[in-house]
C-alpha atoms as a PDB file:
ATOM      1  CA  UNK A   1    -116.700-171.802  29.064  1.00  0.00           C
ATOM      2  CA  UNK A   2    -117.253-175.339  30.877  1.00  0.00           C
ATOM      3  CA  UNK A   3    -115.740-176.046  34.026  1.00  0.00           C
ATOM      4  CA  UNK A   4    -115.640-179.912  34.774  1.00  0.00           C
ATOM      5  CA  UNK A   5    -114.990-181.261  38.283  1.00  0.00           C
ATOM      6  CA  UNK A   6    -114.455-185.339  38.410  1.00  0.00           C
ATOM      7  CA  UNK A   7    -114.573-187.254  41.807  1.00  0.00           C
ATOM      8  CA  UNK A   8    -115.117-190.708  42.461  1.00  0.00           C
ATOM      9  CA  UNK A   9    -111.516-192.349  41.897  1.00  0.00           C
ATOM     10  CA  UNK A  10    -109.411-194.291  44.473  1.00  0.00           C
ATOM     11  CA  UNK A  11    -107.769-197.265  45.046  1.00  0.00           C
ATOM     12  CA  UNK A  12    -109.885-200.348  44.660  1.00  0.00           C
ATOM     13  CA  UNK A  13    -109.629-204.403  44.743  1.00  0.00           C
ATOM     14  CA  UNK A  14    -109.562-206.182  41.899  1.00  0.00           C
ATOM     15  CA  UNK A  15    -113.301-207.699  41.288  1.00  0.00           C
ATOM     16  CA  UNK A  16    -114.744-204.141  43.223  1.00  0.00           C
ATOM     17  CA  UNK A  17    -116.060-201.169  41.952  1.00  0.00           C
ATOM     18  CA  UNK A  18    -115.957-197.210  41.629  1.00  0.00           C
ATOM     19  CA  UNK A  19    -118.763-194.675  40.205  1.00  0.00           C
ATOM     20  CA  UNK A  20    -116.879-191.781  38.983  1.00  0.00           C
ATOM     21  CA  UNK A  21    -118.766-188.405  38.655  1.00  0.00           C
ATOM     22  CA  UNK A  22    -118.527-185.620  36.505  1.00  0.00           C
ATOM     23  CA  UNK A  23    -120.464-182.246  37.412  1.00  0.00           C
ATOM     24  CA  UNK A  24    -120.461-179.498  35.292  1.00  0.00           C
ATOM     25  CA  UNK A  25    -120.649-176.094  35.467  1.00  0.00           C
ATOM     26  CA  UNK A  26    -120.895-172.344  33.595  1.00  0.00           C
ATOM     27  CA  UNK A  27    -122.358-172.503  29.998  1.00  0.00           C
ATOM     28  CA  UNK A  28    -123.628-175.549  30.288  1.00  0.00           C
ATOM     29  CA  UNK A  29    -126.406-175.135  27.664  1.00  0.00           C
ATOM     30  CA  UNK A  30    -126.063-177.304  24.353  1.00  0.00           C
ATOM     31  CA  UNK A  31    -123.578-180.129  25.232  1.00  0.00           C
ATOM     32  CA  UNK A  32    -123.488-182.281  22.404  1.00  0.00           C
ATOM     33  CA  UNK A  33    -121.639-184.950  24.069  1.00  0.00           C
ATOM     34  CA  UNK A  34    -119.829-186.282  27.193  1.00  0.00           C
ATOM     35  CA  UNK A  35    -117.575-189.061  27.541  1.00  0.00           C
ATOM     36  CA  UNK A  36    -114.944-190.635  29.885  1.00  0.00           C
ATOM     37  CA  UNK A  37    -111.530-191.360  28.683  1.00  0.00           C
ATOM     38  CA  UNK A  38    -108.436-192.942  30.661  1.00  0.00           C
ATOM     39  CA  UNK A  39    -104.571-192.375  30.583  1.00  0.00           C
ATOM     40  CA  UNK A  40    -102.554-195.727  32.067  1.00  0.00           C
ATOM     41  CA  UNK A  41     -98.980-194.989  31.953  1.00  0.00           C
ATOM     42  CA  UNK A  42     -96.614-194.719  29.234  1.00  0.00           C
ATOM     43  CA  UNK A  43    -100.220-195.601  26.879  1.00  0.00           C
ATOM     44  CA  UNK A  44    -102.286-193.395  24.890  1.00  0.00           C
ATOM     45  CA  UNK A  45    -105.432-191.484  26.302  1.00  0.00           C
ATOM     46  CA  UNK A  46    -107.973-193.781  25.187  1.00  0.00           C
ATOM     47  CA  UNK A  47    -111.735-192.936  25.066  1.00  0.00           C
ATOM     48  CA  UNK A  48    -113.594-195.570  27.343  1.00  0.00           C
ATOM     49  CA  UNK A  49    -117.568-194.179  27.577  1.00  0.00           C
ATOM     50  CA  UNK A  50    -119.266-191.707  25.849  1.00  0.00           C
ATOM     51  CA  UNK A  51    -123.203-190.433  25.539  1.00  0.00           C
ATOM     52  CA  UNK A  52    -124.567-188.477  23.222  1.00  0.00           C
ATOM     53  CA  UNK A  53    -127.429-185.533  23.270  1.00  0.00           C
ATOM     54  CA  UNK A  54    -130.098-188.163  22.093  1.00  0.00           C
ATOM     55  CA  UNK A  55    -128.557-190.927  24.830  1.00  0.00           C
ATOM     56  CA  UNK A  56    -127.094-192.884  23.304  1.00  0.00           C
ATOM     57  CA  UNK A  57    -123.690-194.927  24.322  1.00  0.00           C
ATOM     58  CA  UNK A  58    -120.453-196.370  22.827  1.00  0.00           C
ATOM     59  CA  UNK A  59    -118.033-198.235  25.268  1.00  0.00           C
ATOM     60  CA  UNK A  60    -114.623-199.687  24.165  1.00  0.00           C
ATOM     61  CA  UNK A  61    -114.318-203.486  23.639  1.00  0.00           C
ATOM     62  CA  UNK A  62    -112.394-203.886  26.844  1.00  0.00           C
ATOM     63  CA  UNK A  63    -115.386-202.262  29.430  1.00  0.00           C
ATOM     64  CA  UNK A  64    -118.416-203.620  27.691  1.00  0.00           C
ATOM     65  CA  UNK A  65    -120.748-205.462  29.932  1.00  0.00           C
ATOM     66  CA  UNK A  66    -118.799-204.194  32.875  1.00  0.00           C
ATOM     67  CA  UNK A  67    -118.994-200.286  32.844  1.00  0.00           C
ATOM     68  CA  UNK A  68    -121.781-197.906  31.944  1.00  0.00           C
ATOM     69  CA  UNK A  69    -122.181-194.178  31.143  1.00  0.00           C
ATOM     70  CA  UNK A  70    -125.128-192.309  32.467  1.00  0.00           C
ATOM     71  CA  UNK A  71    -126.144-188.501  32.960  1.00  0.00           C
ATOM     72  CA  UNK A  72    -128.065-186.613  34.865  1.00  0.00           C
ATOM     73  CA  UNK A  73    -129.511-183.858  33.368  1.00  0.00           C
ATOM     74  CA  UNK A  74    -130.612-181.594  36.035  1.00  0.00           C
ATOM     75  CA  UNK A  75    -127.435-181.972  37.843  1.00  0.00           C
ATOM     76  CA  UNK A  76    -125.205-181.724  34.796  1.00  0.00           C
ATOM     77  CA  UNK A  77    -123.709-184.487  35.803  1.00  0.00           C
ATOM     78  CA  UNK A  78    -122.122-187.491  33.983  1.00  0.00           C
ATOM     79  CA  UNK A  79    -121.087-190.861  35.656  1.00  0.00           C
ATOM     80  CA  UNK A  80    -119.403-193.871  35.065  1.00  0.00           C
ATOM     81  CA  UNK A  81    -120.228-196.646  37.185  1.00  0.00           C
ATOM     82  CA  UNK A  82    -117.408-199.006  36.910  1.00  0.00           C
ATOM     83  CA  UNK A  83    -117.845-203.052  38.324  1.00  0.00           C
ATOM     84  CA  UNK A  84    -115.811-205.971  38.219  1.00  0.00           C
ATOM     85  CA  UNK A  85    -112.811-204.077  37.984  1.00  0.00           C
ATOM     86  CA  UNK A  86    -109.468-205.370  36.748  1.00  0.00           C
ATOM     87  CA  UNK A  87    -105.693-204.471  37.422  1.00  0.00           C
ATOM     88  CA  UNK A  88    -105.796-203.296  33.609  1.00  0.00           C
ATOM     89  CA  UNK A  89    -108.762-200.418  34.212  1.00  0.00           C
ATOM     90  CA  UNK A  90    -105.855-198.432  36.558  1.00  0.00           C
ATOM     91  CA  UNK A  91    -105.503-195.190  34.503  1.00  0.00           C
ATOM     92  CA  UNK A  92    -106.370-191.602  35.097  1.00  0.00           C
ATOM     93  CA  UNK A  93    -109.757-191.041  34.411  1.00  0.00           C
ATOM     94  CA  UNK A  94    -110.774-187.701  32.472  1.00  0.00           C
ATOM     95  CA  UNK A  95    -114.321-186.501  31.756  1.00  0.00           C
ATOM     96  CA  UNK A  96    -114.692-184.356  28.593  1.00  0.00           C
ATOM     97  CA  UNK A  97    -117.804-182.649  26.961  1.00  0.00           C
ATOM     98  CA  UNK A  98    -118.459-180.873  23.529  1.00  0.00           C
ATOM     99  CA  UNK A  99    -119.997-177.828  23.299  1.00  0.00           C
ATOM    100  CA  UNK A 100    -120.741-176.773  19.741  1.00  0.00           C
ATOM    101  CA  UNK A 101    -116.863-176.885  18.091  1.00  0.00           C
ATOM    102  CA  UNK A 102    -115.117-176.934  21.938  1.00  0.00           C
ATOM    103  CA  UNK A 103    -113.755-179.488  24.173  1.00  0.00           C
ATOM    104  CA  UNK A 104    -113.380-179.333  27.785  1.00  0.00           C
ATOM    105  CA  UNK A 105    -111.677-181.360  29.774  1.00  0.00           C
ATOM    106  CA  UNK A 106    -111.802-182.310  33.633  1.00  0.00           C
ATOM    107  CA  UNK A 107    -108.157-182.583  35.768  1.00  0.00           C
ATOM    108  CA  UNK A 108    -108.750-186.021  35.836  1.00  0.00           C
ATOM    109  CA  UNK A 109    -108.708-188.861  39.023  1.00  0.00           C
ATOM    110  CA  UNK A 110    -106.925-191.952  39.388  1.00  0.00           C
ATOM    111  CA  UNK A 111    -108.354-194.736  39.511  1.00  0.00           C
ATOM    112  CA  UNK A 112    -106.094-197.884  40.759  1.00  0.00           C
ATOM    113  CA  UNK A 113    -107.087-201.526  40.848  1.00  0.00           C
ATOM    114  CA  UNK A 114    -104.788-203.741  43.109  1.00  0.00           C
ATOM    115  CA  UNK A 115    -104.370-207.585  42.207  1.00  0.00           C
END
């Protein structure tokens, strides 16, 4: 089992930005994967970040050039430093990682951009 704790959200001007953090815990050993995804209201859960075992990244059209995914291996931690920030990024933001055929997902943290 993974246990995922995500911190980092809060309420945040429009133009600002958040760095969201992901620390894992338990059998940690052989992640495959970990990614961010977001959950605005009455939408979809949408995958926004992810990073794979070799390091490398996929973003979704609308963060490119404004977000990035990182890790840090010793502290089994995965961020997601957000800038430039838009009304349209407020969502709940969930951290998930693979570990051979399992998901696990964080609670999540909201993440609110004001206008």
């Amino acid at each position: 089992q993974v246990q995922l704790v995500e911190s980092g959200g809060g309420l945040v001007q429009a133009g600002g930005s958040l760095r969201l953090s992901c620390a894992a815990s338990g059998s940690t050993g052989f992640i495959n994967a970990r990614a961010w995804y977001r959950q605005a209201p009455g939408k979809q859960r949408e995958l926004v970040a992810g990073i794979s075992r070799d390091g490398s990244t996929n973003y979704v059209d609308s963060v490119k050039g404004r977000f990035t995914i990182s890790r840090d291996n010793a502290k089994n931690t995965v961020y997601l430093q957000m800038n430039s920030l838009k009304p349209e990024d407020t969502a709940v933001y969930y951290c998930k990682v693979v570990r051979f055929n399992s998901e696990y997902w964080g609670q999540g943290t909201q993440v609110t951009v004001s206008s």
